[in-house]
C-alpha atoms as a PDB file:
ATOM      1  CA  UNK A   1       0.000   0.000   0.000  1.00  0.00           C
ATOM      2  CA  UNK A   2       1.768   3.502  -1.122  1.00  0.00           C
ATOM      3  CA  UNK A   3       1.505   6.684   1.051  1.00  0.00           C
ATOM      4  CA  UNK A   4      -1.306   8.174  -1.027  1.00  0.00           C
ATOM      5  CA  UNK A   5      -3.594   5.211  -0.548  1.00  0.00           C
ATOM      6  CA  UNK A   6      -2.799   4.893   3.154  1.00  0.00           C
ATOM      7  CA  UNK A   7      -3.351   8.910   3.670  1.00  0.00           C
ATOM      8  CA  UNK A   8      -6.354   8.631   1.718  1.00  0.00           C
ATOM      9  CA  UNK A   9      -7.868   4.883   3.324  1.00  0.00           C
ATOM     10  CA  UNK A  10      -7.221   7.326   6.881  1.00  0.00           C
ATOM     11  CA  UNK A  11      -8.313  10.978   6.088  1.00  0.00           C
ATOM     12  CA  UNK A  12      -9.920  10.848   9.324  1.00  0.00           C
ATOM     13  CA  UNK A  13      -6.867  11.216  10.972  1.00  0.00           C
ATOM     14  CA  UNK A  14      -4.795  13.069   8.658  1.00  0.00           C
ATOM     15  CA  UNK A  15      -8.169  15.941   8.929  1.00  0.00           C
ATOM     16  CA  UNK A  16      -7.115  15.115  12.832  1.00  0.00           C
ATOM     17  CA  UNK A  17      -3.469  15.782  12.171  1.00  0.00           C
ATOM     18  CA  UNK A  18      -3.828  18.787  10.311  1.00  0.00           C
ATOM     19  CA  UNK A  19      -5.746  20.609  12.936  1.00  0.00           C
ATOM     20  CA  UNK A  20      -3.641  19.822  15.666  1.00  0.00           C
ATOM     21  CA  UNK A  21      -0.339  20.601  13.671  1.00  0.00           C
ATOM     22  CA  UNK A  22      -2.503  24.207  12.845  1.00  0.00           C
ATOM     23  CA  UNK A  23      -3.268  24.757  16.326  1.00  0.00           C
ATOM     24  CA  UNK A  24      -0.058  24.397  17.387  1.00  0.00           C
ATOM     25  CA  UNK A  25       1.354  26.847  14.907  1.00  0.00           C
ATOM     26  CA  UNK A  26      -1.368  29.534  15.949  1.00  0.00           C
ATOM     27  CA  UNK A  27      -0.530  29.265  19.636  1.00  0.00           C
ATOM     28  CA  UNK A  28       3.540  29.662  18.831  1.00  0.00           C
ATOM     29  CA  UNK A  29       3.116  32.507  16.807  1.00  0.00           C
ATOM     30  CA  UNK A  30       0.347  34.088  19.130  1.00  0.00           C
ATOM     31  CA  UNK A  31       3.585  33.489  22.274  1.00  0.00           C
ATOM     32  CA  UNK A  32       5.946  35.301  19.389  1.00  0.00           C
ATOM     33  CA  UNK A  33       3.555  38.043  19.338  1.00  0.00           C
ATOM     34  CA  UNK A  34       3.385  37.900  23.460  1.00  0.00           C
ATOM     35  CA  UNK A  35       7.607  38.279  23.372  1.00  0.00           C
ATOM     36  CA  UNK A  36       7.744  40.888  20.660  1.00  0.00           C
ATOM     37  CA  UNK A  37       4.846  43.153  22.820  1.00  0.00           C
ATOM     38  CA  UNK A  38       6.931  42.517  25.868  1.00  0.00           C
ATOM     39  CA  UNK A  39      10.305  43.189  24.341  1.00  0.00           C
ATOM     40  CA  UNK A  40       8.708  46.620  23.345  1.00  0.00           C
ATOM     41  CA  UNK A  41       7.381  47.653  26.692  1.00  0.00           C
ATOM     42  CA  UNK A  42      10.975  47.131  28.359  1.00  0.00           C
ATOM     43  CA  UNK A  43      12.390  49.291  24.863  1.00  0.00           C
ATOM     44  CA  UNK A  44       9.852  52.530  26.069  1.00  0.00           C
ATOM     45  CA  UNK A  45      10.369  52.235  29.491  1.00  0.00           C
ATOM     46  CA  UNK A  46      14.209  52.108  29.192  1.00  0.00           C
ATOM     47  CA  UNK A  47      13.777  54.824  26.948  1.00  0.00           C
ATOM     48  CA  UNK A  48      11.087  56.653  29.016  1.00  0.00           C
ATOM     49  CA  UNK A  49      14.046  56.304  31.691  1.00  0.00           C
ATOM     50  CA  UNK A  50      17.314  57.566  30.341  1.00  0.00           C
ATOM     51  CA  UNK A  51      15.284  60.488  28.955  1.00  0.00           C
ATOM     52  CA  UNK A  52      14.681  61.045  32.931  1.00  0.00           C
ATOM     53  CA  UNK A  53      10.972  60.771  33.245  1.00  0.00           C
ATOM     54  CA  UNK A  54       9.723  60.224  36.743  1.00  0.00           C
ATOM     55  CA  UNK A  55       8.079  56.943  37.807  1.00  0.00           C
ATOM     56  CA  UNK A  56       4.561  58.707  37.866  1.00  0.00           C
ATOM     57  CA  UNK A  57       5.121  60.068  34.332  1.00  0.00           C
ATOM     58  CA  UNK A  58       5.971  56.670  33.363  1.00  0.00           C
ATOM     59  CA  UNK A  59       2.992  54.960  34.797  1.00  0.00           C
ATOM     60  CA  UNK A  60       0.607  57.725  33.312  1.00  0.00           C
ATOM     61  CA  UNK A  61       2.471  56.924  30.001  1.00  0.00           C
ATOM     62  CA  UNK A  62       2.089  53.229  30.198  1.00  0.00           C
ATOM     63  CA  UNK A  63      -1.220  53.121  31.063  1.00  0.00           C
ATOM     64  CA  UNK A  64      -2.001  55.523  28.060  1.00  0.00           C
ATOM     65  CA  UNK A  65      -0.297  53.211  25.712  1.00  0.00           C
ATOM     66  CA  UNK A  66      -2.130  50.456  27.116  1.00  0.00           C
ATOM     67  CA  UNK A  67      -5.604  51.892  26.928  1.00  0.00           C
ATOM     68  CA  UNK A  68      -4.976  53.035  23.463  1.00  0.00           C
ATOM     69  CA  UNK A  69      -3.621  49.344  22.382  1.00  0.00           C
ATOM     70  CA  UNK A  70      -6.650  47.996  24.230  1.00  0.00           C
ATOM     71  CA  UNK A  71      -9.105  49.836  22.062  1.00  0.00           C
ATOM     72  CA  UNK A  72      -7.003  49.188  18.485  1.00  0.00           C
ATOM     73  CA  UNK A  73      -7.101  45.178  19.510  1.00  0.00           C
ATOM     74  CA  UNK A  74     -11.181  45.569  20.155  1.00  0.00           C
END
């Protein structure tokens, strides 16, 4: 029996397969998407430091940033 006729005689579980391979890709990439976010946050506040902003400016600036991602994301 040749690959083709085996996938084919068991489509069940390649259609099984399939799904589970593509929900494993979406949940990587969504965690790559987690990292990049982070890795920007620490960027602006170490930039939102050395520029010598307080740590109320900060916060106020954070949580502006925040909202305003919140609402592009809804």
């Amino acid at each position: 029996m040749s690959l083709v006729q085996m996938l084919l005689h068991n489509w069940v579980a390649v259609l099984v397969l399939l799904v589970v391979v593509a929900g494993v890709i979406t949940e990587i990439a969504k965690q790559i998407r987690k990292y990049g976010c982070y890795q920007q946050e620490i960027s602006l506040k170490r930039d939102l430091v050395e520029r010598g902003l307080s740590v109320d400016e900060i916060e106020r600036v954070i949580a502006a940033k925040s909202s305003t991602t919140s609402k592009d994301t809804a």
